[in-house]
N, C-alpha and C. Protein backbone atom coordinates (compact mmCIF):
# COMPACT_ATOMS: atom_id res chain seq x y z
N UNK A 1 -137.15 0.72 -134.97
CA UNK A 1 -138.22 -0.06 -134.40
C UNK A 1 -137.81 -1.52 -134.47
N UNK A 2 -137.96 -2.27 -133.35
CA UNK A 2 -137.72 -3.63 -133.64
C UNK A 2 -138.98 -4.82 -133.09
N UNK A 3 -138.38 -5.54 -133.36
CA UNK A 3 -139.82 -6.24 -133.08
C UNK A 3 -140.20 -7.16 -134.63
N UNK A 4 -141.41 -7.67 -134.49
CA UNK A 4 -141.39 -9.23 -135.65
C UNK A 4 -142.21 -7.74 -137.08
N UNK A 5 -142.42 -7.03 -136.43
CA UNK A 5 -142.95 -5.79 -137.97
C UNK A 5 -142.37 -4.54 -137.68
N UNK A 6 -141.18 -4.60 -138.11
CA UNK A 6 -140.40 -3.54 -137.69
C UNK A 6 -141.09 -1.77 -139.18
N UNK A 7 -142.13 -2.27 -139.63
CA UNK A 7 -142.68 -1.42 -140.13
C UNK A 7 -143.80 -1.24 -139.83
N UNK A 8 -144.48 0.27 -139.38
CA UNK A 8 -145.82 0.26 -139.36
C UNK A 8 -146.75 0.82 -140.74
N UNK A 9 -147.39 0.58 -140.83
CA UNK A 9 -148.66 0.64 -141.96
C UNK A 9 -149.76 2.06 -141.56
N UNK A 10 -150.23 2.49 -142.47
CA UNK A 10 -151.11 3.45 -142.18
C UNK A 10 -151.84 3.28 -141.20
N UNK A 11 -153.18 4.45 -140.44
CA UNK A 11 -153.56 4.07 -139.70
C UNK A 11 -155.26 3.94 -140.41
N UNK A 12 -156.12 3.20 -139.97
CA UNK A 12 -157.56 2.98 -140.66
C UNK A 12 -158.57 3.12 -140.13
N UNK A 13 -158.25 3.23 -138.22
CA UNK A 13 -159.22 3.11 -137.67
C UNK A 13 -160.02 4.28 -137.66
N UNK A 14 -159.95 5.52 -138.19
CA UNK A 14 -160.57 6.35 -138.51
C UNK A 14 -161.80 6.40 -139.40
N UNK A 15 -161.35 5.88 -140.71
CA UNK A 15 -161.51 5.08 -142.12
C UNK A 15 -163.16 4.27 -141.62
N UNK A 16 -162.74 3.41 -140.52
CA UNK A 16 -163.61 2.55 -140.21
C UNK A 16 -164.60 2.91 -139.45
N UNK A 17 -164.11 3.89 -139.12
CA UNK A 17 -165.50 4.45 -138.17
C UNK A 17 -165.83 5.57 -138.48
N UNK A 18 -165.32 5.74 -140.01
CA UNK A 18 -166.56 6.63 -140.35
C UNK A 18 -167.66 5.98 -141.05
N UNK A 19 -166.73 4.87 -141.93
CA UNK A 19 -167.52 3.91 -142.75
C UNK A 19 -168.84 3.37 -141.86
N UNK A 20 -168.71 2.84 -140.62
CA UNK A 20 -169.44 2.47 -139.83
C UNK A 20 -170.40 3.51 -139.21
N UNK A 21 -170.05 4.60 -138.98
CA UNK A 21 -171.38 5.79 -139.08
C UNK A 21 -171.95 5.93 -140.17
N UNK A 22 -171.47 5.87 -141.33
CA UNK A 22 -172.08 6.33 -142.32
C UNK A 22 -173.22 4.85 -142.95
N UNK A 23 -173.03 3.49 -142.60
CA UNK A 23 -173.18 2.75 -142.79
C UNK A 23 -174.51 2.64 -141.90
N UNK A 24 -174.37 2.96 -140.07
CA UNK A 24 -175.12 3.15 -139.23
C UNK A 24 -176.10 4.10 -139.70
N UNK A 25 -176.01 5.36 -139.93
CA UNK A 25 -176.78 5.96 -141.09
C UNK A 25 -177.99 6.05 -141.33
N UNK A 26 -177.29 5.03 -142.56
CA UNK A 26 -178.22 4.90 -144.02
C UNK A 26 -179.15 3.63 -143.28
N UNK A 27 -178.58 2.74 -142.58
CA UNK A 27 -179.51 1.59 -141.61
C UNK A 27 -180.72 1.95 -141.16
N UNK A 28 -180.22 2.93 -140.44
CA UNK A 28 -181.29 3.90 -138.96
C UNK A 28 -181.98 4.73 -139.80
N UNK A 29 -181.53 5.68 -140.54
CA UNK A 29 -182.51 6.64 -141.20
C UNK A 29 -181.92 7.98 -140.58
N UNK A 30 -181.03 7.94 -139.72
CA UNK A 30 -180.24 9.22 -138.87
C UNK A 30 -179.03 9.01 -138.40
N UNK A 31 -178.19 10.08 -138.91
CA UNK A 31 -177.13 9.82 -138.04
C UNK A 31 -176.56 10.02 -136.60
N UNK A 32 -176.10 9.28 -136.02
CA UNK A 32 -175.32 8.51 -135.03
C UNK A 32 -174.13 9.79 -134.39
N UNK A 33 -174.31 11.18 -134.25
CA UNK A 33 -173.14 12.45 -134.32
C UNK A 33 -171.92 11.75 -132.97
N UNK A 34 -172.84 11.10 -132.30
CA UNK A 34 -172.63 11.30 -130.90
C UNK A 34 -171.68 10.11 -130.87
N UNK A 35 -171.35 8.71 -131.76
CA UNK A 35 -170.89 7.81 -131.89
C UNK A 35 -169.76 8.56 -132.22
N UNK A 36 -169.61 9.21 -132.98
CA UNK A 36 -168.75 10.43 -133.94
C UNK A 36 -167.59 11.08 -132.63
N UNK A 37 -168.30 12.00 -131.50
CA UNK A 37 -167.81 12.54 -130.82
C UNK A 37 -167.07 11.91 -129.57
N UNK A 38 -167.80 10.41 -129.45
CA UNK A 38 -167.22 9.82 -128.54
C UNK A 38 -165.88 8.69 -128.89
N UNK A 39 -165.63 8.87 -130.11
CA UNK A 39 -164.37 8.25 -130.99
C UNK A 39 -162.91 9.35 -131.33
N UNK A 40 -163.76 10.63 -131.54
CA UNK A 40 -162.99 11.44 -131.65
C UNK A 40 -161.39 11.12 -131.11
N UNK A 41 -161.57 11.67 -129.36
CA UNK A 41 -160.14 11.93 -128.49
C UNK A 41 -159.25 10.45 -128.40
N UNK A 42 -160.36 9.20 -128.59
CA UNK A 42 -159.23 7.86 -129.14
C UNK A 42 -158.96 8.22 -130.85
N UNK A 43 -159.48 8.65 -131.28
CA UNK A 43 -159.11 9.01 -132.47
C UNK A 43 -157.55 9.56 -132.94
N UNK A 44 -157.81 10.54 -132.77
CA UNK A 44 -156.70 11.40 -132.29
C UNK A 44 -155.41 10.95 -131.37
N UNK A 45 -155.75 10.48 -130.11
CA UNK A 45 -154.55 9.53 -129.82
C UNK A 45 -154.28 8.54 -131.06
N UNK A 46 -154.62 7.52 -131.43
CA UNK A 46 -153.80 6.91 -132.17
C UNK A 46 -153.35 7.34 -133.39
N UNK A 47 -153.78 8.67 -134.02
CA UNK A 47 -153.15 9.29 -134.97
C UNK A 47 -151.90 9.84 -134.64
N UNK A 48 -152.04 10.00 -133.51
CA UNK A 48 -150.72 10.54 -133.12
C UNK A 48 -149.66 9.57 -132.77
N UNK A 49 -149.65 9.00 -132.19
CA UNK A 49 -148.97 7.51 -132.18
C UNK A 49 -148.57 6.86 -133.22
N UNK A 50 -149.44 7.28 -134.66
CA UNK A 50 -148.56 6.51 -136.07
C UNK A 50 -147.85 7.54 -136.56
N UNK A 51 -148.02 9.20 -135.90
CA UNK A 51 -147.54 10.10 -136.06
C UNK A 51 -146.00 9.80 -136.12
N UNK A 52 -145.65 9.50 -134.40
CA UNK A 52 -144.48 9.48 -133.89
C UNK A 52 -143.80 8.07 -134.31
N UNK A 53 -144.38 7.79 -135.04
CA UNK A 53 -143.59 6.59 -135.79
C UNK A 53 -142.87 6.79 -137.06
N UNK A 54 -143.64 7.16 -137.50
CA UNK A 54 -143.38 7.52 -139.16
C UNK A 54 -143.07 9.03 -139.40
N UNK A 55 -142.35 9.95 -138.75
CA UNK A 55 -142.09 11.04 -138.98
C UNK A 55 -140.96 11.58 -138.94
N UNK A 56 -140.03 11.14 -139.82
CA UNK A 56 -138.83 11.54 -139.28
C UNK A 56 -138.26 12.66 -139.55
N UNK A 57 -139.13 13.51 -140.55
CA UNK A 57 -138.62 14.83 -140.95
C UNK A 57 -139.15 15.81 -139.47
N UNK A 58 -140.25 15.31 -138.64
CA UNK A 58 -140.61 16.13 -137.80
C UNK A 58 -141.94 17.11 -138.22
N UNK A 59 -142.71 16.97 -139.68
CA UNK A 59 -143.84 17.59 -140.47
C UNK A 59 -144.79 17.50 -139.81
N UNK A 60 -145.24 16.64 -138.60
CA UNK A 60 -146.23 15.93 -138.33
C UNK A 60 -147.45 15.17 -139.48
N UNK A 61 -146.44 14.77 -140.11
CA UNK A 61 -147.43 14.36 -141.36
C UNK A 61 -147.10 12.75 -141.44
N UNK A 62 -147.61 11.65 -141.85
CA UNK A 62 -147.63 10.21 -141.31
C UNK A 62 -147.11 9.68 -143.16
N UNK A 63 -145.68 8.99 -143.09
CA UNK A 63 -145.12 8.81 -144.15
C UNK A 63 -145.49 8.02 -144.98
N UNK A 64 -145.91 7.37 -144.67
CA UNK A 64 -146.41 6.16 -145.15
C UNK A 64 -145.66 4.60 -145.15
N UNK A 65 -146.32 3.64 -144.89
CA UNK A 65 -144.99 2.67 -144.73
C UNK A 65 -145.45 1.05 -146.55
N UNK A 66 -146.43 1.74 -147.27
CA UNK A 66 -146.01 1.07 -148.60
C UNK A 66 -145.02 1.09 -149.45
């Protein structure tokens, strides 16, 4: 990889939007499923994308870059 961060870092945006449903929540008094389902398939794309970065054994498992 080249470029000015030739390392990538975990991915969080998952992390964050669950935090942020769960956060949405406890706010509202109900949860938000549908915020949930419509994050999902970007979800998933960019998991896969730190996938194909960090995998060099081929595990599909995300190596970590700490």
């Amino acid at each position: 990889m080249s470029g000015p961060f030739p390392d990538v870092n975990p991915p969080v945006l998952a992390w964050a939007a669950w935090r942020a449903y769960k956060i949405d929540a406890k706010m509202h008094g109900e949860a938000d499923r549908d915020f949930l389902k419509g994050l999902f398939s970007k979800l998933l794309l960019n998991f896969t994308w730190w996938v194909n970065r960090k995998d060099e054994e081929g595990n599909n498992v995300f190596q970590g870059a700490f």
